[in-house]
PDB file of N, CA and C in Angstrom:
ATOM      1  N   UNK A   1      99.106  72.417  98.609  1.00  0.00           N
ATOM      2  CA  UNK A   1      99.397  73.114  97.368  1.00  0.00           C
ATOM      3  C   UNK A   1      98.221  74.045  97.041  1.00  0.00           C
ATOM      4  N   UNK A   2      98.594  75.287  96.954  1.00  0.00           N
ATOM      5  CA  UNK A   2      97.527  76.222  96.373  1.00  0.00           C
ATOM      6  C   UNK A   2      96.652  75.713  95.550  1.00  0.00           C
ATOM      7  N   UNK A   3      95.499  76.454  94.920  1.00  0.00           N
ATOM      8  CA  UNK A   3      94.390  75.770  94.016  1.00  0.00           C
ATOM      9  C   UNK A   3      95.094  76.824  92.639  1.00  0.00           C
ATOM     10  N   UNK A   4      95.718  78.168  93.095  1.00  0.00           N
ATOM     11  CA  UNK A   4      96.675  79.088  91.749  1.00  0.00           C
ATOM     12  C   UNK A   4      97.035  79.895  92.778  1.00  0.00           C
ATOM     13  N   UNK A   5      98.543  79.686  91.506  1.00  0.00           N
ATOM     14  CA  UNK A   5      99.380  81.194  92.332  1.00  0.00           C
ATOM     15  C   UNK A   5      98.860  82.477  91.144  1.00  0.00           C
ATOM     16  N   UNK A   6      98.733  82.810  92.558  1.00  0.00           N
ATOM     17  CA  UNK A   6      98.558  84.325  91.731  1.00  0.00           C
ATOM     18  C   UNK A   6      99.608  85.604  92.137  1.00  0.00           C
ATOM     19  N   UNK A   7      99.904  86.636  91.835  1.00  0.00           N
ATOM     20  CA  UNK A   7     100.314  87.585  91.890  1.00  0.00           C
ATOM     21  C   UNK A   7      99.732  88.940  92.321  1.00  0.00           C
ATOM     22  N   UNK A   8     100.257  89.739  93.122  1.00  0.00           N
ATOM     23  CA  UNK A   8      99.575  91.204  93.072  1.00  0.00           C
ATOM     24  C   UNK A   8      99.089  91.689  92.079  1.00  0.00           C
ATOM     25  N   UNK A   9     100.591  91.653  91.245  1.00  0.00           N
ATOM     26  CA  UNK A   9     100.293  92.534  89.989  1.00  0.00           C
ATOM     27  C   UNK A   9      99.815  92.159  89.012  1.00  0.00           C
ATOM     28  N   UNK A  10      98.879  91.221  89.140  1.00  0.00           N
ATOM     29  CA  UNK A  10      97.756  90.624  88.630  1.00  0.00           C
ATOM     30  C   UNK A  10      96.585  91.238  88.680  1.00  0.00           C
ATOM     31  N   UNK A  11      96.449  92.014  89.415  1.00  0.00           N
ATOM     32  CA  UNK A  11      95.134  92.582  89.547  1.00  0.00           C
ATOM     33  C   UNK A  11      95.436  94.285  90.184  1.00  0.00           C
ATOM     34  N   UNK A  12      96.484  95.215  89.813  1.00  0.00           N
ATOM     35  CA  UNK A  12      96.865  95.974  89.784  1.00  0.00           C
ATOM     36  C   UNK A  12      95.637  97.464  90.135  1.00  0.00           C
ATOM     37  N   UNK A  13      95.304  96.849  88.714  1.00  0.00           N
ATOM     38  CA  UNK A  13      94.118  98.235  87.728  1.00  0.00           C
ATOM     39  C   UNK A  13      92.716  97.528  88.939  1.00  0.00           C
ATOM     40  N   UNK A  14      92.411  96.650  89.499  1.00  0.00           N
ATOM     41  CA  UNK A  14      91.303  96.308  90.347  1.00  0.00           C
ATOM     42  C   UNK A  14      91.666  96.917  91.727  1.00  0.00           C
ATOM     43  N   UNK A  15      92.731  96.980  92.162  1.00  0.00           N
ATOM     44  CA  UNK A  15      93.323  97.057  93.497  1.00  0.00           C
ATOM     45  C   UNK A  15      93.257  99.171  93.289  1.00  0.00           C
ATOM     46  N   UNK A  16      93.928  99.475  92.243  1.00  0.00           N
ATOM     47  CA  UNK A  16      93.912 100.818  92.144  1.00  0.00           C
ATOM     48  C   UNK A  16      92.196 101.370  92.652  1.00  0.00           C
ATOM     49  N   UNK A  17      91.861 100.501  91.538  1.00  0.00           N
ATOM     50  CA  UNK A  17      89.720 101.320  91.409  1.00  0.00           C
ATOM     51  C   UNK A  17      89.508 101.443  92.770  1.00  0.00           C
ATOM     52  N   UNK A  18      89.799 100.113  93.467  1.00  0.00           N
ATOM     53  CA  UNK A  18      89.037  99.868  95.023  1.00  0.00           C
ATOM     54  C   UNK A  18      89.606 101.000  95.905  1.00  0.00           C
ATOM     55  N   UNK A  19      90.976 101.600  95.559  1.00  0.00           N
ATOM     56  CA  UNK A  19      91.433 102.127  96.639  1.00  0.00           C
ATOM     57  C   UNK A  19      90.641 103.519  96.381  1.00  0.00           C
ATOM     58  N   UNK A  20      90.870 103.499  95.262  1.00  0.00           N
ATOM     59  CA  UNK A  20      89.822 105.310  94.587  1.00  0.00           C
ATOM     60  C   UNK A  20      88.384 105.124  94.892  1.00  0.00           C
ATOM     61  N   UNK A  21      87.800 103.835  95.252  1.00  0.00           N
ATOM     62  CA  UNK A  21      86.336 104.144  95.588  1.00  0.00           C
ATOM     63  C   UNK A  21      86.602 104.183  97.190  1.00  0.00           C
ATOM     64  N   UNK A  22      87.728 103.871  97.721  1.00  0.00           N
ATOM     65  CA  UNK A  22      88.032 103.872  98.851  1.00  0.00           C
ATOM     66  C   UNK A  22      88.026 105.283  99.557  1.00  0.00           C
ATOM     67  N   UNK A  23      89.102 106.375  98.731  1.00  0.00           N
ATOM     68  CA  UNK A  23      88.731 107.906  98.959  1.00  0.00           C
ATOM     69  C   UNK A  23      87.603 107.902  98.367  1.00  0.00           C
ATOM     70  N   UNK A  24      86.835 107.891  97.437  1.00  0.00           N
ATOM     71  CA  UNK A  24      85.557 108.717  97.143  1.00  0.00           C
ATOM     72  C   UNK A  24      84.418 108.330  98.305  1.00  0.00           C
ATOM     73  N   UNK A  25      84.546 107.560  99.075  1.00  0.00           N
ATOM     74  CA  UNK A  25      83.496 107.119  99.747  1.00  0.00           C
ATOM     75  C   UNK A  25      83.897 107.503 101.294  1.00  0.00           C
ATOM     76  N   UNK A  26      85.359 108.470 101.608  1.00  0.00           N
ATOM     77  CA  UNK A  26      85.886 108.995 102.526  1.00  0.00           C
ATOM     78  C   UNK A  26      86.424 107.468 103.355  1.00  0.00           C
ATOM     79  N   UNK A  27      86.355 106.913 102.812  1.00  0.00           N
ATOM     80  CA  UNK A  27      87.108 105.570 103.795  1.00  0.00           C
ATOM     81  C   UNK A  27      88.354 105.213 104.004  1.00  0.00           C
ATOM     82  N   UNK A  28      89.459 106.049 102.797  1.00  0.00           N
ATOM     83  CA  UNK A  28      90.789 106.186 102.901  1.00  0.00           C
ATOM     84  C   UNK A  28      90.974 107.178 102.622  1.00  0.00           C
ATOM     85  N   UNK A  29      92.803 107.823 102.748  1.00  0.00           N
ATOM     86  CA  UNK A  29      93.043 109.062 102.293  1.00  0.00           C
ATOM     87  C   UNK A  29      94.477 108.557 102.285  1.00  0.00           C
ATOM     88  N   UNK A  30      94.899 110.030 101.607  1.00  0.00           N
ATOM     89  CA  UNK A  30      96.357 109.843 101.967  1.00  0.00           C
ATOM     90  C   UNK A  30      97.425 110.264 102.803  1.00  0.00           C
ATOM     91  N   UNK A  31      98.388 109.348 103.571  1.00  0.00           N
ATOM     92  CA  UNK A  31      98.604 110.035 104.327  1.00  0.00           C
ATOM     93  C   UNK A  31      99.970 109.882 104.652  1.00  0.00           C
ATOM     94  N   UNK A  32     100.764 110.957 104.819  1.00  0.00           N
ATOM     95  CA  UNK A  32     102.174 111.115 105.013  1.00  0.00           C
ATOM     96  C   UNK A  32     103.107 111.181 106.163  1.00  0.00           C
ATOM     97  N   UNK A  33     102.667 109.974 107.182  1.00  0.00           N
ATOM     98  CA  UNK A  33     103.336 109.920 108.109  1.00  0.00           C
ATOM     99  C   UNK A  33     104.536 109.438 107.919  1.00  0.00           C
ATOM    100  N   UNK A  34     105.562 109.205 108.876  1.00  0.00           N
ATOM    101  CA  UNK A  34     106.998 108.650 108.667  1.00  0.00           C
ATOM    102  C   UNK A  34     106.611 107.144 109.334  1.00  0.00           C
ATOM    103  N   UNK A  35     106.878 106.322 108.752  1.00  0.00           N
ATOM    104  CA  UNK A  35     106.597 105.003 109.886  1.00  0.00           C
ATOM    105  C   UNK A  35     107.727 104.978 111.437  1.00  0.00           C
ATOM    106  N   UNK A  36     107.996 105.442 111.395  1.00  0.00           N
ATOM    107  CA  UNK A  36     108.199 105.492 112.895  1.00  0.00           C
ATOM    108  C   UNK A  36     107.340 106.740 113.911  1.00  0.00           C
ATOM    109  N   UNK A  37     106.540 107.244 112.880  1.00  0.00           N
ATOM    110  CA  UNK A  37     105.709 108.050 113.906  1.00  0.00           C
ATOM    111  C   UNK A  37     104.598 107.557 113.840  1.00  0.00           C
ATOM    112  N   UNK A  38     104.176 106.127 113.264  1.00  0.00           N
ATOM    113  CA  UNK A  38     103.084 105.376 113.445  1.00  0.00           C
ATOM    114  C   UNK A  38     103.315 104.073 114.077  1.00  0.00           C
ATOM    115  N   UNK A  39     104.194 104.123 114.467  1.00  0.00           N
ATOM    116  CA  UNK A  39     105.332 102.778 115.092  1.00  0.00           C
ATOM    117  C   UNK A  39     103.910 102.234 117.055  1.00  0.00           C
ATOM    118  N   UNK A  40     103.981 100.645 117.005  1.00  0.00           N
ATOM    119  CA  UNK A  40     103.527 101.018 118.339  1.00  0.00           C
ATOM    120  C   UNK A  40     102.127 100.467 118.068  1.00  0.00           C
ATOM    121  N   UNK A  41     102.086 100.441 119.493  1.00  0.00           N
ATOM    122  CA  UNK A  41      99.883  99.701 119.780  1.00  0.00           C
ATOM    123  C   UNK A  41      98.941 101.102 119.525  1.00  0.00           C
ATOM    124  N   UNK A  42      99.513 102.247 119.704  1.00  0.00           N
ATOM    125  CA  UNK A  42      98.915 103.176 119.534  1.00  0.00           C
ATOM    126  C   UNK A  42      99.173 104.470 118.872  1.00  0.00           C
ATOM    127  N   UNK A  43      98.931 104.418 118.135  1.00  0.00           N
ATOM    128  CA  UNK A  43      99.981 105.494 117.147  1.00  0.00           C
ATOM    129  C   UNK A  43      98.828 106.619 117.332  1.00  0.00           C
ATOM    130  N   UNK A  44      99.705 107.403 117.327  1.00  0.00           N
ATOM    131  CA  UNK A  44      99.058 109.015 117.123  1.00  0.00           C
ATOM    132  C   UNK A  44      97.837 109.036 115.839  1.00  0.00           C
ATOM    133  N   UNK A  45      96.317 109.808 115.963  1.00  0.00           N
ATOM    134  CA  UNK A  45      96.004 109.731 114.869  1.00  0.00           C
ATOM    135  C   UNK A  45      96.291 110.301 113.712  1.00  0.00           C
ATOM    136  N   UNK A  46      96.482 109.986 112.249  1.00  0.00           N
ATOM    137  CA  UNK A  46      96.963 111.283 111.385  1.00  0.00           C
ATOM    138  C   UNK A  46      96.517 112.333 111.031  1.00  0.00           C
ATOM    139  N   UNK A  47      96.833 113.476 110.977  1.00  0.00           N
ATOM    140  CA  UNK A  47      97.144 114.982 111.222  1.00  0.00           C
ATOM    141  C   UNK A  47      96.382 115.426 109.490  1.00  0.00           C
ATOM    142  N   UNK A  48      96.197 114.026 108.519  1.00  0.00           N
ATOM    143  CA  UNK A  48      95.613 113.665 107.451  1.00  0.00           C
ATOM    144  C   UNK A  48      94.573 113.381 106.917  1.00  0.00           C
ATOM    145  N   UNK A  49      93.888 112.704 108.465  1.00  0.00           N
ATOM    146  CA  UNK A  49      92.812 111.870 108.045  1.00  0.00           C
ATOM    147  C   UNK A  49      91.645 113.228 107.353  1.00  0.00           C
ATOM    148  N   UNK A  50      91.710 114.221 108.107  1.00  0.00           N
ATOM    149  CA  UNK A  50      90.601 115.056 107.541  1.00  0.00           C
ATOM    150  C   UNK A  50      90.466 116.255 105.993  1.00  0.00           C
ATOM    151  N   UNK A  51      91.441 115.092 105.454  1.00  0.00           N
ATOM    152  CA  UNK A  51      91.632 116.515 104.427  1.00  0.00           C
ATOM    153  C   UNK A  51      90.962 116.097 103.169  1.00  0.00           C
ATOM    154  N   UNK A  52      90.249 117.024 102.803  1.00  0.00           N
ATOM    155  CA  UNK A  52      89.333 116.735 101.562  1.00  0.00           C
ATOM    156  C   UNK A  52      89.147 115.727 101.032  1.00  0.00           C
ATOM    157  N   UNK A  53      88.400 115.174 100.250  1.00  0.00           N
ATOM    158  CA  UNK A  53      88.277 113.769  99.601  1.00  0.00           C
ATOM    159  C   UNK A  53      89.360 114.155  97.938  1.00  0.00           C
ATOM    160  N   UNK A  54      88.721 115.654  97.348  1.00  0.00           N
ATOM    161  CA  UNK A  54      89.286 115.984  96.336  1.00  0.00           C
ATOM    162  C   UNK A  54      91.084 116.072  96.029  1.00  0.00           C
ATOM    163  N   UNK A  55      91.319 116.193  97.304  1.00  0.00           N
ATOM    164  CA  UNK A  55      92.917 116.748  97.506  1.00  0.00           C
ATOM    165  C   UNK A  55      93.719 114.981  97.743  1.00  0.00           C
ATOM    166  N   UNK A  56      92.645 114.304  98.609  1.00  0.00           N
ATOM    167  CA  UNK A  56      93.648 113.371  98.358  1.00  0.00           C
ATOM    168  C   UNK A  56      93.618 112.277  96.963  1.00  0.00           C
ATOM    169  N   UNK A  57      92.221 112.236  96.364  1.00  0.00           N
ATOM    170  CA  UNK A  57      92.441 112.069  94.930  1.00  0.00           C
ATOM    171  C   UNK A  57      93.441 112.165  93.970  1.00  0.00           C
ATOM    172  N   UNK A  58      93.669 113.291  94.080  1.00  0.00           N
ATOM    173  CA  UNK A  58      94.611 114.264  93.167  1.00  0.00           C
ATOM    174  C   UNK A  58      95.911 113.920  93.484  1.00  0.00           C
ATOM    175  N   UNK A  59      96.685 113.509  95.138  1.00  0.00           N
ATOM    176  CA  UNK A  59      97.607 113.259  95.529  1.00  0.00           C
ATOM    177  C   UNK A  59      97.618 111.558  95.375  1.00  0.00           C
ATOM    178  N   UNK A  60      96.402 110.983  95.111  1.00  0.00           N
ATOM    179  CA  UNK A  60      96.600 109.450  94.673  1.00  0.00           C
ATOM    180  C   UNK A  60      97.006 109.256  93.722  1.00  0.00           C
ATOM    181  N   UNK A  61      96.325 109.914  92.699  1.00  0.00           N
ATOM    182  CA  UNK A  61      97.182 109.808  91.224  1.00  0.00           C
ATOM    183  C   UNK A  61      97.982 110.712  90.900  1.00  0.00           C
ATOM    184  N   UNK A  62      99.043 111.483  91.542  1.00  0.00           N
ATOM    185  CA  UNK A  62      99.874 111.398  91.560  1.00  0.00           C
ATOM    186  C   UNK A  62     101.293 110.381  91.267  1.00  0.00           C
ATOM    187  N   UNK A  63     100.682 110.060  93.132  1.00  0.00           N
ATOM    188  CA  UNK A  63     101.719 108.840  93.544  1.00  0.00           C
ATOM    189  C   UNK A  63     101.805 107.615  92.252  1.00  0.00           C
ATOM    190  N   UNK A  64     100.264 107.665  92.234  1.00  0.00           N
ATOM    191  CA  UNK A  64     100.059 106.239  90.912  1.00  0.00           C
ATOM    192  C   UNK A  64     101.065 106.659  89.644  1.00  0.00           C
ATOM    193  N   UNK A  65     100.940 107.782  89.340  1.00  0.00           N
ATOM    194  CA  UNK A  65     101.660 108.655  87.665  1.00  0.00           C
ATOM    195  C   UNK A  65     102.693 108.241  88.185  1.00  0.00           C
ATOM    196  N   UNK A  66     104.046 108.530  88.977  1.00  0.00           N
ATOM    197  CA  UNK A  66     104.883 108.585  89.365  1.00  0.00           C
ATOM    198  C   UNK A  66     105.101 106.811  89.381  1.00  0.00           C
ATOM    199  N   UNK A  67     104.639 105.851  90.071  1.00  0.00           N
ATOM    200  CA  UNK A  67     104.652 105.186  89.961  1.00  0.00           C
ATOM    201  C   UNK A  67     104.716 103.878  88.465  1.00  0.00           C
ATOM    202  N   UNK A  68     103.878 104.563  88.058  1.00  0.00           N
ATOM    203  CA  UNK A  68     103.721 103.752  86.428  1.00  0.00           C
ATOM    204  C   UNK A  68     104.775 104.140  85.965  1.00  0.00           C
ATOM    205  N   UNK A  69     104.848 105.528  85.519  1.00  0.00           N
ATOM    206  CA  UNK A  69     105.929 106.590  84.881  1.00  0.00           C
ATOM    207  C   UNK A  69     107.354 105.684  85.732  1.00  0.00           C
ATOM    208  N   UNK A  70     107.715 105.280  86.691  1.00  0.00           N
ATOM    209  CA  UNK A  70     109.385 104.571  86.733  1.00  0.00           C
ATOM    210  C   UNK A  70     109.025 103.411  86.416  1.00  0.00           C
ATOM    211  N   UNK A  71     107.819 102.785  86.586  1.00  0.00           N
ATOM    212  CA  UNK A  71     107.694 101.157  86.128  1.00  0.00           C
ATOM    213  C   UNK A  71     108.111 101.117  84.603  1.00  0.00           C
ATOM    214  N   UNK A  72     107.559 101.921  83.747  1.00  0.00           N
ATOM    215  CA  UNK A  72     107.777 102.249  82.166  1.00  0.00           C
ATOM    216  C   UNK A  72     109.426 102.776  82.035  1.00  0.00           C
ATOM    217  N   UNK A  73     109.931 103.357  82.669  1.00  0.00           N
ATOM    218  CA  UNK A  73     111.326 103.927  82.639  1.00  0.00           C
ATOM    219  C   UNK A  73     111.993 102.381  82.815  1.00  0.00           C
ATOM    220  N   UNK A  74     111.658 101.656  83.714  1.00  0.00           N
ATOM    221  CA  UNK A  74     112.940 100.667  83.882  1.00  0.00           C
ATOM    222  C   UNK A  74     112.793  99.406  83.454  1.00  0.00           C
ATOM    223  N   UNK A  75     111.093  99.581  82.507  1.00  0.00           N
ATOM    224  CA  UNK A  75     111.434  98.494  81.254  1.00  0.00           C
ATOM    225  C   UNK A  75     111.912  98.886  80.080  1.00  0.00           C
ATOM    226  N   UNK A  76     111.999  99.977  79.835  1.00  0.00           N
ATOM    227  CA  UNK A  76     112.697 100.392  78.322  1.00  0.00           C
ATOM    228  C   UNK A  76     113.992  99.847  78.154  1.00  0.00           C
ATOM    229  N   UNK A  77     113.751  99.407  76.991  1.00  0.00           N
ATOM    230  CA  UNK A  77     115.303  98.666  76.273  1.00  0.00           C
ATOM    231  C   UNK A  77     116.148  99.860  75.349  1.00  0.00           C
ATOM    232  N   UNK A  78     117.472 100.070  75.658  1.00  0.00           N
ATOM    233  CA  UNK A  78     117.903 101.058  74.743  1.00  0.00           C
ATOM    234  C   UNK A  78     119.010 100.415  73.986  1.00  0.00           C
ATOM    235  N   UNK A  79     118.567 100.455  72.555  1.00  0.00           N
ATOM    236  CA  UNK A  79     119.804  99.949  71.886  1.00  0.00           C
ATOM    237  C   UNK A  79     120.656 100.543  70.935  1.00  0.00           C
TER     238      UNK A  79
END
């Protein structure tokens, strides 16, 4: 038996920071492959990895806005 269950989305806003110190420190980016063109022991490298630190920032929070923004849409109660 576990010692606690925990959840992802428990630690959401911690997981976000890490990934943003993750680009600021060039250690991640973002990147828009199709998963089947990363499919495999050796996948092609991405065509992504080198693109600005600033650009993929900007395309992180994005995705994140977009993300929150339908999480908030499909708890609203309309009565």
């Amino acid at each position: 038996m576990p010692f606690k269950v925990t959840h992802s989305s428990d630690y959401f806003q911690e997981l976000y920071d890490l990934a943003v110190e993750l680009i600021r420190r060039d250690q991640a980016y973002v990147c828009h492959q199709r998963p089947e063109e990363i499919k495999g022991f050796n996948p092609p490298p991405s065509p992504w990895r080198n693109r600005p630190i600033e650009e993929s920032l900007v395309l992180f929070e994005v995705i994140h806005s977009y993300f929150y923004y339908r999480q908030l849409m499909l708890n609203w109660t309309v009565f």
